[in-house]
Protein backbone atom coordinates (compact mmCIF):
# COMPACT_ATOMS: atom_id res chain seq x y z
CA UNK A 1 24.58 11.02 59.33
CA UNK A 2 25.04 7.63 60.24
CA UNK A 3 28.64 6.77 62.24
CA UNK A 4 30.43 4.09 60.97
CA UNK A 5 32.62 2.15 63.72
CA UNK A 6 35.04 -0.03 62.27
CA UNK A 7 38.14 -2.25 64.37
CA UNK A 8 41.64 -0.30 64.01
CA UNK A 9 44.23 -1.78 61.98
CA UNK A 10 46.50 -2.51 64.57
CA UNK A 11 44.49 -4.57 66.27
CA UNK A 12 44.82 -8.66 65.37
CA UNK A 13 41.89 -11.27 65.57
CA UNK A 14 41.51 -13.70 68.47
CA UNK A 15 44.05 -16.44 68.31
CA UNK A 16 41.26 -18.70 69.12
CA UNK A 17 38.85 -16.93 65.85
CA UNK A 18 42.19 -18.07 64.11
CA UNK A 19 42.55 -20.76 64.81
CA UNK A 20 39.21 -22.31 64.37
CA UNK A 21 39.20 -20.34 60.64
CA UNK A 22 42.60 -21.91 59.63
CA UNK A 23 40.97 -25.47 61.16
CA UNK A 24 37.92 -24.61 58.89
CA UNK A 25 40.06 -24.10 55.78
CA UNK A 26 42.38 -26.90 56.18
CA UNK A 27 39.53 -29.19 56.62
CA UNK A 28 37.32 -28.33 53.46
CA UNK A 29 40.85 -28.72 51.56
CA UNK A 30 41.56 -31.77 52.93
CA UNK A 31 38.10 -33.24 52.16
CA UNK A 32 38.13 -31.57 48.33
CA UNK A 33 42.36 -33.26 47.97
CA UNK A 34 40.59 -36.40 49.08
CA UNK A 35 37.27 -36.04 46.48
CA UNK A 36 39.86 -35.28 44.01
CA UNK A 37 41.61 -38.25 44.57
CA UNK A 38 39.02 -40.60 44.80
CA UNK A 39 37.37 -39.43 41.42
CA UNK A 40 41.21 -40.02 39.66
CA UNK A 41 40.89 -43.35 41.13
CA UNK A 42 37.46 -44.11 39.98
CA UNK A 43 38.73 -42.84 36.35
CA UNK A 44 42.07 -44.84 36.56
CA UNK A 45 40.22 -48.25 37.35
CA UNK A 46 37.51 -48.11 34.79
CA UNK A 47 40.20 -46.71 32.35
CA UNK A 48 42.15 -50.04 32.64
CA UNK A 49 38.81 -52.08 33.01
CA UNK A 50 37.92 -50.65 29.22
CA UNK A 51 41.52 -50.86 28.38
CA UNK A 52 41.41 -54.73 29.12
CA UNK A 53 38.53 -55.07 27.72
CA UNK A 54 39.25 -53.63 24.49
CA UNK A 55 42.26 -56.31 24.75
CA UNK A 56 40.27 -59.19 25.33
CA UNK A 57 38.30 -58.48 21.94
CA UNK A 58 40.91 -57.22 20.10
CA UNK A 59 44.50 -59.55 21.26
CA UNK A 60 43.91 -62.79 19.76
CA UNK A 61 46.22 -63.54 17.26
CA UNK A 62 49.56 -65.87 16.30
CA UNK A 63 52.02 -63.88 17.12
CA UNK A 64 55.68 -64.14 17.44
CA UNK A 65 57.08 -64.35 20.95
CA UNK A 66 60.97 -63.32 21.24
CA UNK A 67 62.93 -64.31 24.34
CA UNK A 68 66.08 -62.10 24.76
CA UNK A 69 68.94 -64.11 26.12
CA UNK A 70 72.15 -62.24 27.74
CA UNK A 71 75.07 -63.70 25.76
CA UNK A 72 78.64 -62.71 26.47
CA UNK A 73 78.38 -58.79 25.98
CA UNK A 74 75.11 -59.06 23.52
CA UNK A 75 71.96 -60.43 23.44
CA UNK A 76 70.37 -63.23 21.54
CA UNK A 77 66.72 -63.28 20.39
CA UNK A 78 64.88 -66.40 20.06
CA UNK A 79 61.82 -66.30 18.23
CA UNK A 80 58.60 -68.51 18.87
CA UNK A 81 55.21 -68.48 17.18
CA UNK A 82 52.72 -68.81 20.02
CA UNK A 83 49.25 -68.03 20.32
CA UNK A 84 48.39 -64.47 22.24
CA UNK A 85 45.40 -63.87 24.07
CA UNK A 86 44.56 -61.41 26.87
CA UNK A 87 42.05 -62.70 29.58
CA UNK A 88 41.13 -60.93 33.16
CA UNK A 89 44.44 -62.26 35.49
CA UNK A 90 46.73 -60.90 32.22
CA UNK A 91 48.15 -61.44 29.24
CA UNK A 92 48.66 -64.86 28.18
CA UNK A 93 50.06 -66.68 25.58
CA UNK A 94 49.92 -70.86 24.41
CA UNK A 95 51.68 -72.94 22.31
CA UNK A 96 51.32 -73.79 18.94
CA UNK A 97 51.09 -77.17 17.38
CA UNK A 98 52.79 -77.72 13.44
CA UNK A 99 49.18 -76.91 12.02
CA UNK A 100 49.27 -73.76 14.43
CA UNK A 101 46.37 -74.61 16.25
CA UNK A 102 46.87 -73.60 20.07
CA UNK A 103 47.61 -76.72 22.25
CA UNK A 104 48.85 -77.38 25.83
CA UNK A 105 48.09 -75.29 28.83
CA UNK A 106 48.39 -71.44 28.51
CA UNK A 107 50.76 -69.21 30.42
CA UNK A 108 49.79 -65.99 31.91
CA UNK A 109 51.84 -62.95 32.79
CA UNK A 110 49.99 -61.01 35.42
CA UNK A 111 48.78 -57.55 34.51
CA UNK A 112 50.37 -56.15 37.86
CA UNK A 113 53.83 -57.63 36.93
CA UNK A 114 54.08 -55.78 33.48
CA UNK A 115 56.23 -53.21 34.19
CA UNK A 116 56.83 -51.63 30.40
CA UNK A 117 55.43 -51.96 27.15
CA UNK A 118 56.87 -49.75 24.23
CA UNK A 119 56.29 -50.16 20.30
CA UNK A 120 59.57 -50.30 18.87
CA UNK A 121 58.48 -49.83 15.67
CA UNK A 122 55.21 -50.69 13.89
CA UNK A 123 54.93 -54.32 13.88
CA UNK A 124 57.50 -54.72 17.28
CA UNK A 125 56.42 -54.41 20.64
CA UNK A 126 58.89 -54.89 23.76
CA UNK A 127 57.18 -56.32 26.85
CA UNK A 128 59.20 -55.75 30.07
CA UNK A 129 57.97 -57.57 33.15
CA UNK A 130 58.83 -58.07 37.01
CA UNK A 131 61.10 -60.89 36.91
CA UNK A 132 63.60 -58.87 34.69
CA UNK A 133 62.63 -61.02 31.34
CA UNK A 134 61.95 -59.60 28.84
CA UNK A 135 59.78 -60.36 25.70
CA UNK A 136 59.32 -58.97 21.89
CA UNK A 137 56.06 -59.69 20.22
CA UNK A 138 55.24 -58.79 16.29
């Protein structure tokens, strides 16, 4: 019969076994945390790299740029036809001339200082950006 000889419960492993285990562990999790996050930003950046692609093909169009204006306790919308493009620095948008052909130098709001864009309904979207303006396009 063989004897089996096994460590009694009472007895606790080596602070030092311990700690190099729990050094071990925290080690592998950090480097997996840090994989993880380095694959979501991988996905993130060609995500918005398609994304603004896809814009650049798709966003070029006369549109209707509204300007809301504080006024007293309301707000006044002024409407614009302007031509709307998206290029890589952001979206941009040019005037029109009476024939609506685009003419003049374009202006460009910065992808980074977008800060919301929501459909308010089908044909109305509401462009928030940095500077506190604030824009309506349909």
């Amino acid at each position: 019969m063989a004897e089996f000889k096994c460590d009694s419960i009472d007895e606790e492993p080596s602070a030092a076994a311990s700690e190099t285990t729990t050094a071990r562990f925290s080690a592998r999790m950090l480097i997996a945390a840090m994989q993880n996050q380095a694959a979501r930003c991988i996905q993130n950046a060609l995500a918005e790299h398609l994304t603004v692609g896809k814009l650049q093909i798709n966003l070029r169009a006369i549109m209707e740029q509204g300007r809301a204006y504080a006024f007293g306790k309301g707000t006044i919308v002024v409407w614009k036809l302007r031509f709307l493009f998206a290029s890589d620095e952001g979206l941009c948008c040019q005037r029109l001339s009476r024939d609506t052909r685009p003419i003049g130098g374009h202006r460009c709001i910065p992808w980074a200082d977008i800060t919301t864009v929501e459909a308010v309904s089908a044909n109305l979207v509401y462009v928030e950006i940095a500077a506190q303006k604030s824009f309506f396009l349909k």
